[in-house]
Protein backbone atom coordinates (compact mmCIF):
# COMPACT_ATOMS: atom_id res chain seq x y z
CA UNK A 1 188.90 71.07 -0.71
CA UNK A 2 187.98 74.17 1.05
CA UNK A 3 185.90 76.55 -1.31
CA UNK A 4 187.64 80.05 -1.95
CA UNK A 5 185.72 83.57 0.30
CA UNK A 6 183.16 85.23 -1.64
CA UNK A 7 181.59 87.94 0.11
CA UNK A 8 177.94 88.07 -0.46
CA UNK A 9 176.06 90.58 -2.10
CA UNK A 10 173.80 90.81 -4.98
CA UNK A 11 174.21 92.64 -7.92
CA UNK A 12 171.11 94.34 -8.01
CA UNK A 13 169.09 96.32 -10.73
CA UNK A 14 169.68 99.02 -8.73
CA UNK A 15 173.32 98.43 -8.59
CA UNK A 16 173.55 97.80 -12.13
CA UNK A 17 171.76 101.43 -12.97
CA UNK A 18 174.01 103.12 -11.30
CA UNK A 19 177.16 101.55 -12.53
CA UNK A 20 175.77 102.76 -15.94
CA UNK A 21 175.11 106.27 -14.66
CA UNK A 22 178.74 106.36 -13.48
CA UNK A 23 179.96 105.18 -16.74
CA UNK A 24 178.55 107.97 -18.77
CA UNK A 25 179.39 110.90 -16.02
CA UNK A 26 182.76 109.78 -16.10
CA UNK A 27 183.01 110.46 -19.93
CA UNK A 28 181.69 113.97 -18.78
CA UNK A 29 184.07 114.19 -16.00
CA UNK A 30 187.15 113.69 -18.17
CA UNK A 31 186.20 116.71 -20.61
CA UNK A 32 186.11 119.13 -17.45
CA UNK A 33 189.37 117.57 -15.60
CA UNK A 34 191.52 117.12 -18.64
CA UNK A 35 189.91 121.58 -19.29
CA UNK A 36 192.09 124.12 -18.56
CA UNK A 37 190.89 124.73 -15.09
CA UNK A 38 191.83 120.84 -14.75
CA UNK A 39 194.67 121.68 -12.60
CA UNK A 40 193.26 123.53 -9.94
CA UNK A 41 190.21 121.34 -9.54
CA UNK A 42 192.72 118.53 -8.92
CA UNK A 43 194.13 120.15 -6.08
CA UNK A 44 190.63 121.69 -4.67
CA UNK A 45 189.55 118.04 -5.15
CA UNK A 46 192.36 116.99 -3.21
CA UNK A 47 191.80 119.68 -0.39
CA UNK A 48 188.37 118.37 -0.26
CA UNK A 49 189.35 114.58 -0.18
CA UNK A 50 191.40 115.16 2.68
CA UNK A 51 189.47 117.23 4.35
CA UNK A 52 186.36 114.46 4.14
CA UNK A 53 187.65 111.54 5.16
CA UNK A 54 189.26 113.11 8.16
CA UNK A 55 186.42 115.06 8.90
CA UNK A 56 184.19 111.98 9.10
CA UNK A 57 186.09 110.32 11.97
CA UNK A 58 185.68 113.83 13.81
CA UNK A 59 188.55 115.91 12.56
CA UNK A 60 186.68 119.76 13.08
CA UNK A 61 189.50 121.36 11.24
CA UNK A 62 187.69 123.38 7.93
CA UNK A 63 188.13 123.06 3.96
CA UNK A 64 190.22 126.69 4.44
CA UNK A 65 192.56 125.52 7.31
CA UNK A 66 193.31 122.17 5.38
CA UNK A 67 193.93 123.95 2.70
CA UNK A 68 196.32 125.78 4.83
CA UNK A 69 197.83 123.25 6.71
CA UNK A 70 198.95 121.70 2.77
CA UNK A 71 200.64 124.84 2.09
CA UNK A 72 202.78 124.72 4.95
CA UNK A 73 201.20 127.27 6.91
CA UNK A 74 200.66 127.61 10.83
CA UNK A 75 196.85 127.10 11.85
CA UNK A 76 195.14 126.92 15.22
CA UNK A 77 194.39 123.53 15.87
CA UNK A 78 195.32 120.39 18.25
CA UNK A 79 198.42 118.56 17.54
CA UNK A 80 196.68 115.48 16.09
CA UNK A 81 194.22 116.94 14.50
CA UNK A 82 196.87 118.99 12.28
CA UNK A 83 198.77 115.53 12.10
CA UNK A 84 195.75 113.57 10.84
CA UNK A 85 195.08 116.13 7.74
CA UNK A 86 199.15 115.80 7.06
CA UNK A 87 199.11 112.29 7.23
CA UNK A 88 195.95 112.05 5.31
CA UNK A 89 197.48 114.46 2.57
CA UNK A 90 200.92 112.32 2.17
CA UNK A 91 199.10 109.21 1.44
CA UNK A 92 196.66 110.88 -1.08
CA UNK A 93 199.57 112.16 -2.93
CA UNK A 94 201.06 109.04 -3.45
CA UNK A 95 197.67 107.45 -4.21
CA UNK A 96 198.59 106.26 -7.69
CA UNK A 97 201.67 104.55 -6.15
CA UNK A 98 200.11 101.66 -4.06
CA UNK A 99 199.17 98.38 -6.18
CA UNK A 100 195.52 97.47 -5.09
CA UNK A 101 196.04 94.42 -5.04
CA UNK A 102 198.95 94.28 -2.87
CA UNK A 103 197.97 93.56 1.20
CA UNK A 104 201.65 94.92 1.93
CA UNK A 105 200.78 97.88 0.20
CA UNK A 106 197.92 98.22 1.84
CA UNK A 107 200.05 98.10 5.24
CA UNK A 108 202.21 100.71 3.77
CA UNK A 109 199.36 103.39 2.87
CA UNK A 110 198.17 102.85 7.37
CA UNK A 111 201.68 103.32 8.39
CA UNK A 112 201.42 106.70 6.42
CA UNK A 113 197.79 107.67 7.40
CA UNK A 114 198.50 107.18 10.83
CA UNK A 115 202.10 108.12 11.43
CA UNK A 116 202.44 109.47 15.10
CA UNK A 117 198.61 108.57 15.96
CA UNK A 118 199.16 104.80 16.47
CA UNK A 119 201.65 102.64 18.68
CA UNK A 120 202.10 100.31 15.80
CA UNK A 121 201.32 101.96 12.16
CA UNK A 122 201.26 99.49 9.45
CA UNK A 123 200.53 96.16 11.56
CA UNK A 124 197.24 93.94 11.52
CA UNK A 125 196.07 94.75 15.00
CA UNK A 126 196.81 92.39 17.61
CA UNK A 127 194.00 93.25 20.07
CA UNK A 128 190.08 92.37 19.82
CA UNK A 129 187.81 95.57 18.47
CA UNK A 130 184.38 96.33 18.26
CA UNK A 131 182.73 99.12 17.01
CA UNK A 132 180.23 101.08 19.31
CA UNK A 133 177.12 104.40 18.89
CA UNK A 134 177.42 107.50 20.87
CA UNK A 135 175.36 105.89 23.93
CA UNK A 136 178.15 103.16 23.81
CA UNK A 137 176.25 100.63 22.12
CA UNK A 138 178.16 97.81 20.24
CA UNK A 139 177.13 98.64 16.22
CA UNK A 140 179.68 95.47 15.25
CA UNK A 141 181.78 93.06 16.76
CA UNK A 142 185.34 92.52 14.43
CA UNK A 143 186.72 88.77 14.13
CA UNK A 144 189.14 88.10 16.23
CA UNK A 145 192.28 89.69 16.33
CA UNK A 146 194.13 86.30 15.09
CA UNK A 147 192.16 85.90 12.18
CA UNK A 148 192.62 89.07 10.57
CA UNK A 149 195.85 88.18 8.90
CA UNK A 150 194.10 85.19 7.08
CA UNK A 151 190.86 87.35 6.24
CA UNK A 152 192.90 89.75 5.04
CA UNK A 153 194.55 87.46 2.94
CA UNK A 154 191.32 85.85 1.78
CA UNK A 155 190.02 89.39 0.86
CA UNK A 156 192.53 90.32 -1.56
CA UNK A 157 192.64 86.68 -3.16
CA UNK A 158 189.08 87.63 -3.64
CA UNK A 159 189.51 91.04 -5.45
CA UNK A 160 192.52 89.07 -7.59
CA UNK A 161 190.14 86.56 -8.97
CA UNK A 162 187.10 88.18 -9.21
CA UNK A 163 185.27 89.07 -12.72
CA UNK A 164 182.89 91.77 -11.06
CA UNK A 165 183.39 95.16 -12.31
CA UNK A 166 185.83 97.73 -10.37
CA UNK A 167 183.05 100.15 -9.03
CA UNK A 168 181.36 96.89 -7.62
CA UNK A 169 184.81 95.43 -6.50
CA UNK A 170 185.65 98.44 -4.75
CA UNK A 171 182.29 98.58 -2.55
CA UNK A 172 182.53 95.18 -2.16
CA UNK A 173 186.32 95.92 -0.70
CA UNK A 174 185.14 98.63 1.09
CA UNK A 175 182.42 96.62 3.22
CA UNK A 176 184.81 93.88 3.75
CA UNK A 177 186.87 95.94 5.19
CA UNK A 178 185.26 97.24 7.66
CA UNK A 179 184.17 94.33 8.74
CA UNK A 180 187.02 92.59 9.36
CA UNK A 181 188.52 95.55 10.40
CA UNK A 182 191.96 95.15 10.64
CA UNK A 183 193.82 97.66 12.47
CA UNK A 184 193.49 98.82 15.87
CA UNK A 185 192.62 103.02 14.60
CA UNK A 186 192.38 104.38 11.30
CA UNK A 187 190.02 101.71 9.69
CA UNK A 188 187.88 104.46 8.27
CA UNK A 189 189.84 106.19 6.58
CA UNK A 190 191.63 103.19 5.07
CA UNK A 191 188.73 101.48 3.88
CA UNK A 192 187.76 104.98 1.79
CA UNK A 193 191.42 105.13 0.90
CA UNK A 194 191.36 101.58 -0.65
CA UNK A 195 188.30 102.00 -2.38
CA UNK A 196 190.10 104.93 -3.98
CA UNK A 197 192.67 102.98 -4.79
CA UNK A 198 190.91 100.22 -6.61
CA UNK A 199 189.03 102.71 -8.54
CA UNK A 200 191.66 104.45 -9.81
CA UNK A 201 193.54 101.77 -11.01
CA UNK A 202 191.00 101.30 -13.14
CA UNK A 203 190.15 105.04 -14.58
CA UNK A 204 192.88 107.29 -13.03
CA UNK A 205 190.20 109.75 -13.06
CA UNK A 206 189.12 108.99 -9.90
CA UNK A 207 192.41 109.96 -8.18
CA UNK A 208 190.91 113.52 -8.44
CA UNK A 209 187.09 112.28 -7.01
CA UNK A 210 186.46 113.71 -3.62
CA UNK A 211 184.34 110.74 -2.99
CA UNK A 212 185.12 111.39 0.44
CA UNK A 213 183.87 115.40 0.66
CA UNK A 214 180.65 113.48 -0.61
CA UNK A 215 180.41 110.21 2.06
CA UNK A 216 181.28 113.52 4.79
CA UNK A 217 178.17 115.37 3.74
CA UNK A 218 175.80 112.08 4.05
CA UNK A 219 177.90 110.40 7.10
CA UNK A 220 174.81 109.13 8.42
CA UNK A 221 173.65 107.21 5.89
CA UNK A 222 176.90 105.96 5.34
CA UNK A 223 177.32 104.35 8.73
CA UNK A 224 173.34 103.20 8.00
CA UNK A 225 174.50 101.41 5.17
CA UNK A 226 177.46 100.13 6.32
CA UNK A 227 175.67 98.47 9.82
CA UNK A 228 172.66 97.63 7.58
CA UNK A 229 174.72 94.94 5.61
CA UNK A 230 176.86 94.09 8.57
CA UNK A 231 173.53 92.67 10.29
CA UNK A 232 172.19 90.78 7.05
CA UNK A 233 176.05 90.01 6.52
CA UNK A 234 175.28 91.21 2.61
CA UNK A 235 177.23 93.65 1.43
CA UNK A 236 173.99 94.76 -1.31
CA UNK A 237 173.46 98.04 0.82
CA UNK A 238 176.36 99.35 1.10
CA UNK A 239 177.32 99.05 -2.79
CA UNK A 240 174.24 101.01 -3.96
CA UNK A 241 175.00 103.81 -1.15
CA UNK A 242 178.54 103.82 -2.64
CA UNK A 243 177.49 103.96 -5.83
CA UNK A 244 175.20 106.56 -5.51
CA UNK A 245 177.94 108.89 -3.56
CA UNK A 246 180.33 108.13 -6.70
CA UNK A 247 177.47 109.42 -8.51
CA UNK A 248 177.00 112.66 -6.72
CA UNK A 249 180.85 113.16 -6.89
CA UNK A 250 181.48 112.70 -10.52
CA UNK A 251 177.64 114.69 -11.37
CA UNK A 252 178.95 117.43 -9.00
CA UNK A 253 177.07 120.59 -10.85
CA UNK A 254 179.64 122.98 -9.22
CA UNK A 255 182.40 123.43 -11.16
CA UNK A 256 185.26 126.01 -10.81
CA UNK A 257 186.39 128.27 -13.82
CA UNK A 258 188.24 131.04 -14.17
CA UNK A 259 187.24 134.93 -16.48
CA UNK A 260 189.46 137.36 -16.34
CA UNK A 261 191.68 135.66 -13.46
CA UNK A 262 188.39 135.42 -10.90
CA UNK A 263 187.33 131.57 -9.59
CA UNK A 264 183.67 131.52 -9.38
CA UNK A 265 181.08 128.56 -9.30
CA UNK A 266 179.05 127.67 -12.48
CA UNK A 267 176.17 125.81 -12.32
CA UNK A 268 174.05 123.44 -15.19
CA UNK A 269 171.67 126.27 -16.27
CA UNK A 270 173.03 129.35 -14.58
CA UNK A 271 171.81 129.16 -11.64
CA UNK A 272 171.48 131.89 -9.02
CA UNK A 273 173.32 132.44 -5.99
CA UNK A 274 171.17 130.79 -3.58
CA UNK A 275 170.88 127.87 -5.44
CA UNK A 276 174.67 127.62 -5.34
CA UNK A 277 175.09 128.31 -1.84
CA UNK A 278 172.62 124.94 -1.51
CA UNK A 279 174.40 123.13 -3.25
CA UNK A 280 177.62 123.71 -1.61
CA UNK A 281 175.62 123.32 1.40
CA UNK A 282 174.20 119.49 -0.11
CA UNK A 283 177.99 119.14 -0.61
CA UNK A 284 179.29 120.23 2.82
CA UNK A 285 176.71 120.07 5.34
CA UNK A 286 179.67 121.81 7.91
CA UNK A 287 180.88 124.84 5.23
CA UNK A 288 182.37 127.83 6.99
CA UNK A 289 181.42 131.29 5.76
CA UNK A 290 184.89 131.66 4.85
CA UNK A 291 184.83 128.55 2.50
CA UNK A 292 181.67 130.00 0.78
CA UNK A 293 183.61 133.16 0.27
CA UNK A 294 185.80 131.38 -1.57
CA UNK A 295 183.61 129.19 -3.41
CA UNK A 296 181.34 131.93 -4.74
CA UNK A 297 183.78 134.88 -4.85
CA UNK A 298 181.61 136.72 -3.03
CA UNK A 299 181.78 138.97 0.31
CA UNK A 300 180.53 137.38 3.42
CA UNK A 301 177.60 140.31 3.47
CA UNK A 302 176.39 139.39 0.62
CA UNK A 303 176.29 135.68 1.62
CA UNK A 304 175.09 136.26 4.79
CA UNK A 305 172.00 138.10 3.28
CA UNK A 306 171.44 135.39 1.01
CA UNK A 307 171.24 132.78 4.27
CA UNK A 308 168.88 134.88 5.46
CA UNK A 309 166.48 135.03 3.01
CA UNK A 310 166.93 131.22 2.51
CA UNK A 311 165.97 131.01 5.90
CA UNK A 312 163.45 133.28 5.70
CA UNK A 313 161.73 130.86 2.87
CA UNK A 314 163.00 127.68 5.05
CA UNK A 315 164.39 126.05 2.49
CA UNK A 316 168.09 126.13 4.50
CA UNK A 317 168.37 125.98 8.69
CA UNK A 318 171.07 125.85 10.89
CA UNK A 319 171.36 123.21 13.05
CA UNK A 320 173.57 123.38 16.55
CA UNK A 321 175.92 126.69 17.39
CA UNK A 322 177.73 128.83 15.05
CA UNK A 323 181.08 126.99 15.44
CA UNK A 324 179.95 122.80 15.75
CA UNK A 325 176.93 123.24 13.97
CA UNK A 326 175.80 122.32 10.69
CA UNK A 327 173.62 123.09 7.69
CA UNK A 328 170.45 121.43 6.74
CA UNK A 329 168.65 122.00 3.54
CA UNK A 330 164.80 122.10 4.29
């Protein structure tokens, strides 16, 4: 009798701190969402969701012209580019509508996230993949392309049956995923989307996480992670990476509120305006000027003069040009 697919990881202490961590946040996290700023965080959230996941496959469009191109209005931008973030923001708004443990609905969710970019949206790839560095290097070499319908299918008879905890589940997913992965294009941003997806099946809560914004602003370390367990062919490394990015999401100190109809950022403690541009800067390692405006209510002088001084104390650097580059906290 042929045993049933397990993927292997351990649940380390590690692992199991965290999942406790995440557990008491969340009972934090549900006072401020279900607050009466609750409804715009949900859709900032979902800006920044959006925004993340795209932005981690190489999407350069900002937090402000998302935001923009979800209203409806006309931004400068290429054609797919624009069409990734409204793909991207369809299947996030029908999140809570896919059954997570449904492979079909699973297809459904890539034939919305990547309408127009694919030649066959919503079908198992036909066609052998491997995933390759910057200098061209092959990171990981996918199963063959005739396999994937039956890993697929052992996958998900694996997430049925299984008496692991969702935040482990999910991770677990996640990393499976990915290395089976089963599409030609948009594997990415599917296996973030899933993990979603599990999670907020089980604590709906985490329909309004921007896990993603989070994963963005430590990219690195996610692909680390991810090509660390591919090469000991444990998933342990990825799930406490994971873990500790739904940490950081649901922990986020940063929290909008509104006096006298004005949106500012509070932090734990009352923290000054530097401190608040670093941590939307720990947040969003590529945040615009123009997104910090927004963030901190505050004019771009005044912003600008607080960069400089953090400069000035390197604690905060740019790295690479004006428009490309990136932030790096010192």
């Amino acid at each position: 009798m042929e045993m049933p697919y397990i993927p292997k990881f351990t649940l380390s202490a590690k692992a199991v701190r965290l999942t406790m961590e995440i557990a008491a946040a969340l009972e934090r996290y549900k006072i401020i969402m279900e607050g009466p700023d609750g409804v715009r965080l949900r859709k900032l959230n979902h800006v920044r969701t959006v925004r993340g996941t795209t932005a981690i496959e190489g999407n350069t469009l900002t937090e402000s012209e998302v935001t923009d191109i979800i209203a409806g209005k006309r931004v400068a931008g290429s054609k797919r580019e624009i069409a990734e973030v409204k793909n991207a923001h369809r299947a996030y708004s029908l999140i809570a509508k896919f059954d997570s443990l449904s492979s079909k609905d699973l297809l459904k969710a890539h034939g919305i996230m990547t309408a127009g970019l694919v030649e066959s949206p919503g079908e198992w790839r036909k066609c052998n993949v491997g995933v390759f560095n910057s200098i061209g290097k092959v990171m990981h070499s996918a199963p063959n392309w005739d396999q994937v319908p039956f890993l697929m299918k052992d996958l998900f008879a694996w997430l049925k049956r299984s008496k692991d905890v969702p935040l482990i589940k999910s991770c677990v997913f996640h990393y499976a995923f990915e290395t089976i992965h089963p599409f030609p294009d948009g594997n990415g941003r599917m296996g973030r989307f899933w993990q979603t997806v599990i999670l907020g099946k089980w604590n709906k809560l985490f329909f309004a996480a921007p896990i993603e914004n989070i994963v963005f602003s430590h990219q690195k370390q996610y692909y680390r992670a991810l090509h660390s367990s591919q090469v000991k062919e444990d998933a342990t490394a990825f799930i406490e990476f994971m873990l500790e990015m739904i940490l950081r999401t649901i922990k986020a100190k940063g929290v909008l509120i509104s006096e006298g109809g004005k949106k500012k950022v509070v932090s734990k403690g009352g923290k000054k305006t530097v401190e608040c541009i670093l941590e939307l800067v720990r947040e969003n390692s590529r945040i615009t000027f123009a997104e910090m405006v927004a963030r901190l209510n505050i004019s771009r002088s005044a912003i600008q003069k607080h960069i400089a001084r953090l400069k000035d104390e390197q604690r905060l650097r740019r790295v690479g040009p004006d428009k490309g580059g990136c932030w790096e906290v010192v």
